[in-house]
Protein backbone atom coordinates (compact mmCIF):
# COMPACT_ATOMS: atom_id res chain seq x y z
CA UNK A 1 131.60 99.18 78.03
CA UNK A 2 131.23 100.28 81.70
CA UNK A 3 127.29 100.09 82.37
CA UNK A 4 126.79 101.86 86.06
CA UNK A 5 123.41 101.57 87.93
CA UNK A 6 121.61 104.53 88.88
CA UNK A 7 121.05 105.28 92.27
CA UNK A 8 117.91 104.50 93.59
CA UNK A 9 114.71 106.90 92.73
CA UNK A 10 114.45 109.12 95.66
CA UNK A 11 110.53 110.87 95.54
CA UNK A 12 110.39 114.67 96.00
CA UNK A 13 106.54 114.10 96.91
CA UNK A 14 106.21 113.33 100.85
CA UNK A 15 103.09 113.03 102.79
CA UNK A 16 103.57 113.52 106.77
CA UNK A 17 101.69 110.89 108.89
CA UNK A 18 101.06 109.31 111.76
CA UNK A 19 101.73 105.11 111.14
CA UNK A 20 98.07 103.57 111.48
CA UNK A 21 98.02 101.37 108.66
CA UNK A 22 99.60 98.23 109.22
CA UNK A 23 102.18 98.55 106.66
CA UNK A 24 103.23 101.78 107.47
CA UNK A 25 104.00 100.31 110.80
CA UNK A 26 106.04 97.68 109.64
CA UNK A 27 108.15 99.98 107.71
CA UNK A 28 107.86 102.09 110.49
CA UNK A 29 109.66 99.28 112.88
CA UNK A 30 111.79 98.53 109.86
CA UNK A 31 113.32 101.67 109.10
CA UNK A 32 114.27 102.21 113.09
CA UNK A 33 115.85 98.71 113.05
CA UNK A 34 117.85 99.85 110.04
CA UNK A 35 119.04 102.67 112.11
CA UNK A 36 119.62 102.03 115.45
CA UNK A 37 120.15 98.41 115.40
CA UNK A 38 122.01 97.74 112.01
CA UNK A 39 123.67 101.19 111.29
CA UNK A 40 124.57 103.33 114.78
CA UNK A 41 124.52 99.55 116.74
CA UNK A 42 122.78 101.36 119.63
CA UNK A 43 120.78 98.55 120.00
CA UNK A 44 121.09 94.83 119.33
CA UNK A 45 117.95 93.11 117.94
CA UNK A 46 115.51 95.98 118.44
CA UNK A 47 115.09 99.56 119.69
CA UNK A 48 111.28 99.05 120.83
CA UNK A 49 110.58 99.96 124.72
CA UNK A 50 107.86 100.57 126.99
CA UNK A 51 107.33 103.91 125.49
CA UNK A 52 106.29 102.08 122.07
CA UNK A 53 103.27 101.14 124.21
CA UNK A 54 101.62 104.87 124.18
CA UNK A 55 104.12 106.89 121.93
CA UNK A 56 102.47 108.68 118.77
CA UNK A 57 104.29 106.88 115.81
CA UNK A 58 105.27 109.62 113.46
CA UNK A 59 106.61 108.93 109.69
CA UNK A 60 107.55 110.78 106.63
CA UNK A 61 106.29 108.71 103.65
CA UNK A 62 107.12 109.04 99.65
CA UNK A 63 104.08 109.02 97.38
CA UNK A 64 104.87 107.20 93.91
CA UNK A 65 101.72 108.86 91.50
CA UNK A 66 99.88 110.32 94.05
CA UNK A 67 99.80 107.66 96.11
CA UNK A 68 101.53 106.59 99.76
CA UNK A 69 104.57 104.11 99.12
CA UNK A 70 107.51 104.04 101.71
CA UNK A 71 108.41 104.93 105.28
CA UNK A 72 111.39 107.62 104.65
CA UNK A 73 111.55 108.90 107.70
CA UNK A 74 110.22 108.11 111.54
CA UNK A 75 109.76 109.58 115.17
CA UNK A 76 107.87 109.25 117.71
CA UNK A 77 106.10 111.88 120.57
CA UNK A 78 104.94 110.94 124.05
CA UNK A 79 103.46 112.39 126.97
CA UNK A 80 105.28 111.44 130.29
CA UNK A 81 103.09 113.85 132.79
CA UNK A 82 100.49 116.37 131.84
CA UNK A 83 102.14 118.78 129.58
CA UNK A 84 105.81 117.51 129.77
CA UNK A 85 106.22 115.84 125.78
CA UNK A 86 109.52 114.12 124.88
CA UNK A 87 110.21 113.20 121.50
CA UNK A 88 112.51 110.61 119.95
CA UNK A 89 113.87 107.72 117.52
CA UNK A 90 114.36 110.54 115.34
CA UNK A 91 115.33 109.07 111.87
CA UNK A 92 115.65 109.05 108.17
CA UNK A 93 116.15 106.58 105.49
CA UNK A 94 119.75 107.13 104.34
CA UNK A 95 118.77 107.88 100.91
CA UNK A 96 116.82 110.62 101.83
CA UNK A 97 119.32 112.21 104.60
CA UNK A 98 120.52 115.02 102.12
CA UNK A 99 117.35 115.70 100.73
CA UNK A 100 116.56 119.34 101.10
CA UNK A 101 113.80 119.97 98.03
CA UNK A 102 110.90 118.24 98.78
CA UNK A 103 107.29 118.98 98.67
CA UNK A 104 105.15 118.53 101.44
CA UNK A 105 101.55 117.18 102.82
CA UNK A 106 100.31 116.92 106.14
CA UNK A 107 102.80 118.98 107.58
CA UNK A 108 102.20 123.07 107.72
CA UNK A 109 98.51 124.51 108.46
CA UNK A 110 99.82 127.60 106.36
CA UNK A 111 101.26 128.13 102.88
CA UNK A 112 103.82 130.12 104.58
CA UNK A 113 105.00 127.94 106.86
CA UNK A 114 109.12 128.64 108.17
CA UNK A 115 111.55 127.74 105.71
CA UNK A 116 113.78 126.33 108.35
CA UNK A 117 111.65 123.74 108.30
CA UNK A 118 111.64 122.78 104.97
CA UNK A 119 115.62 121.89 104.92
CA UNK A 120 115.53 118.26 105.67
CA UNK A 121 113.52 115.72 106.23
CA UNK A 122 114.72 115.38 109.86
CA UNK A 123 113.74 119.01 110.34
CA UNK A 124 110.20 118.36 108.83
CA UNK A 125 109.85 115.74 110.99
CA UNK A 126 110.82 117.58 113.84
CA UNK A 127 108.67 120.23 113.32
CA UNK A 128 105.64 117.01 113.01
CA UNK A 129 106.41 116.00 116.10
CA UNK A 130 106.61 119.14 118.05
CA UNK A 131 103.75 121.16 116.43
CA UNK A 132 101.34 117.69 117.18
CA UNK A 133 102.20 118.13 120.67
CA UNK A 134 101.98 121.82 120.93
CA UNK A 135 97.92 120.76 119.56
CA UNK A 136 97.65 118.26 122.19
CA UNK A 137 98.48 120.83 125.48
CA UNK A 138 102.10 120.34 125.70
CA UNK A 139 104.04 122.99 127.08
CA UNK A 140 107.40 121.61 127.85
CA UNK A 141 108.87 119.42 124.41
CA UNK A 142 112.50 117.61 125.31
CA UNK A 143 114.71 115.18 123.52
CA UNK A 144 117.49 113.27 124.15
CA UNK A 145 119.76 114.16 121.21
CA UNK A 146 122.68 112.35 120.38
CA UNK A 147 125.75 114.65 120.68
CA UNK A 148 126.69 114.76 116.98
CA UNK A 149 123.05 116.28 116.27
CA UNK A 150 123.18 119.46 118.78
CA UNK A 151 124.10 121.79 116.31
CA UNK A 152 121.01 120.80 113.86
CA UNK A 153 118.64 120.95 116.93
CA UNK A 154 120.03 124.18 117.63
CA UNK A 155 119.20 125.43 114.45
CA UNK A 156 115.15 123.97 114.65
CA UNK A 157 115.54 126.75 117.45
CA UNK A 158 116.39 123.76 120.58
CA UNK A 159 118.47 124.98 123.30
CA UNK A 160 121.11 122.79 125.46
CA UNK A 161 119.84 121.96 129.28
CA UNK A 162 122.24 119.29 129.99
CA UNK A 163 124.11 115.43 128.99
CA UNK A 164 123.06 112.46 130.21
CA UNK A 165 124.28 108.69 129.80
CA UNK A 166 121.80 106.88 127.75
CA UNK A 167 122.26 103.16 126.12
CA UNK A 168 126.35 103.53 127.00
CA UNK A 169 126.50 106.97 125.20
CA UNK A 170 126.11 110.70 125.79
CA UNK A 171 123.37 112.26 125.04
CA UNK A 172 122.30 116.14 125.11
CA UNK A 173 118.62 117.07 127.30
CA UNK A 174 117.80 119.55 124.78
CA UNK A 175 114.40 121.48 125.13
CA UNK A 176 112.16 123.22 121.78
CA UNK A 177 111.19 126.67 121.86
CA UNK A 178 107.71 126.52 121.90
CA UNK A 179 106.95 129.48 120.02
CA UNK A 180 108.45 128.37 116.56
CA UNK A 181 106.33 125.51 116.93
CA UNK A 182 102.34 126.61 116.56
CA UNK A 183 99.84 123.75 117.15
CA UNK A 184 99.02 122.07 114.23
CA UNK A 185 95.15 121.75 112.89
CA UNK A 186 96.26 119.37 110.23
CA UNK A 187 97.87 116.82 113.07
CA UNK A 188 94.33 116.73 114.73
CA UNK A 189 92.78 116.34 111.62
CA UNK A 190 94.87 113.58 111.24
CA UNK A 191 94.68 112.00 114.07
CA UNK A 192 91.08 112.18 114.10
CA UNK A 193 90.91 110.24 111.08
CA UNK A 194 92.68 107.15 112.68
């Protein structure tokens, strides 16, 4: 008798966030370690920078019964002159890379929010990061997107400006278009309640 062993539960129920609580921050670091350090080896024992220091910490978390239990996804947003925003550490728990029905809190101040948004968690989380800064005066919103991730950018409406060397790789300067990305009430909220 063969006995196989299910692949891990993956929860359609996510809450977006910002990490306050101190375990969501661990999981938070965690998760990004898992990525960049272990997985894509852009980094050796950690990804953490300066910008950690006044970057918004972002996260996609599943609930388990209603209630908040695991980082699934991460980014962070931060303001490097008055309405110039750059987002990044863009990433997702590997489990929940191909997830694409999902139900969502925290994220859309409408019931009719844009179903391009509502493809991936990665695309959730970029519209989180993007619609928070569009609420906190940002005009300009760029990213340095690794190269294998400039069509998916393209299609949260991101155009091309140019490459640039980052961390002995190239990278793509993309910029958001603004105008798919309303400010979001329910990021102030949020962030109000930190």
């Amino acid at each position: 008798m063969l006995i196989e062993t299910p692949p891990p539960f993956k929860n359609d129920d996510l809450l977006f966030d910002f990490a306050r609580q101190p375990w969501q921050l661990r999981q938070y670091t965690d998760l990004r370690k898992r990525i960049f350090c272990d997985e894509q080896r852009i980094f050796t024992n950690t990804d953490r920078d300066e910008i950690d220091r006044k970057a918004l910490p972002i996260v996609a978390v599943s609930n388990c019964m209603g209630m908040p239990d695991r980082v699934v996804g991460v980014v962070r947003i931060d303001e490097r002159e008055p309405g110039l925003w750059f987002g990044s550490r863009l990433g997702v728990a590997d489990a929940y890379r191909q997830k694409a029905r999902f139900t969502v809190q925290g994220l859309f101040d409408v019931d009719n929010a844009p179903d391009l948004f509502k493809t991936s968690v990665g695309a959730a989380l970029i519209f989180k990061a993007v619609s928070t800064a569009t609420a906190l005066g940002c005009r300009r919103f760029l990213a340095n997107v690794q190269m294998q991730n400039v069509s998916f950018f393209e299609r949260m409406q991101w155009k091309l400006l140019h490459t640039v060397d980052l961390h002995g790789m190239t990278h793509a300067r993309m910029e958001a278009s603004l105008r798919y990305y309303p400010p979001s009430q329910i990021s102030l909220a949020q962030l109000k309640q930190g």
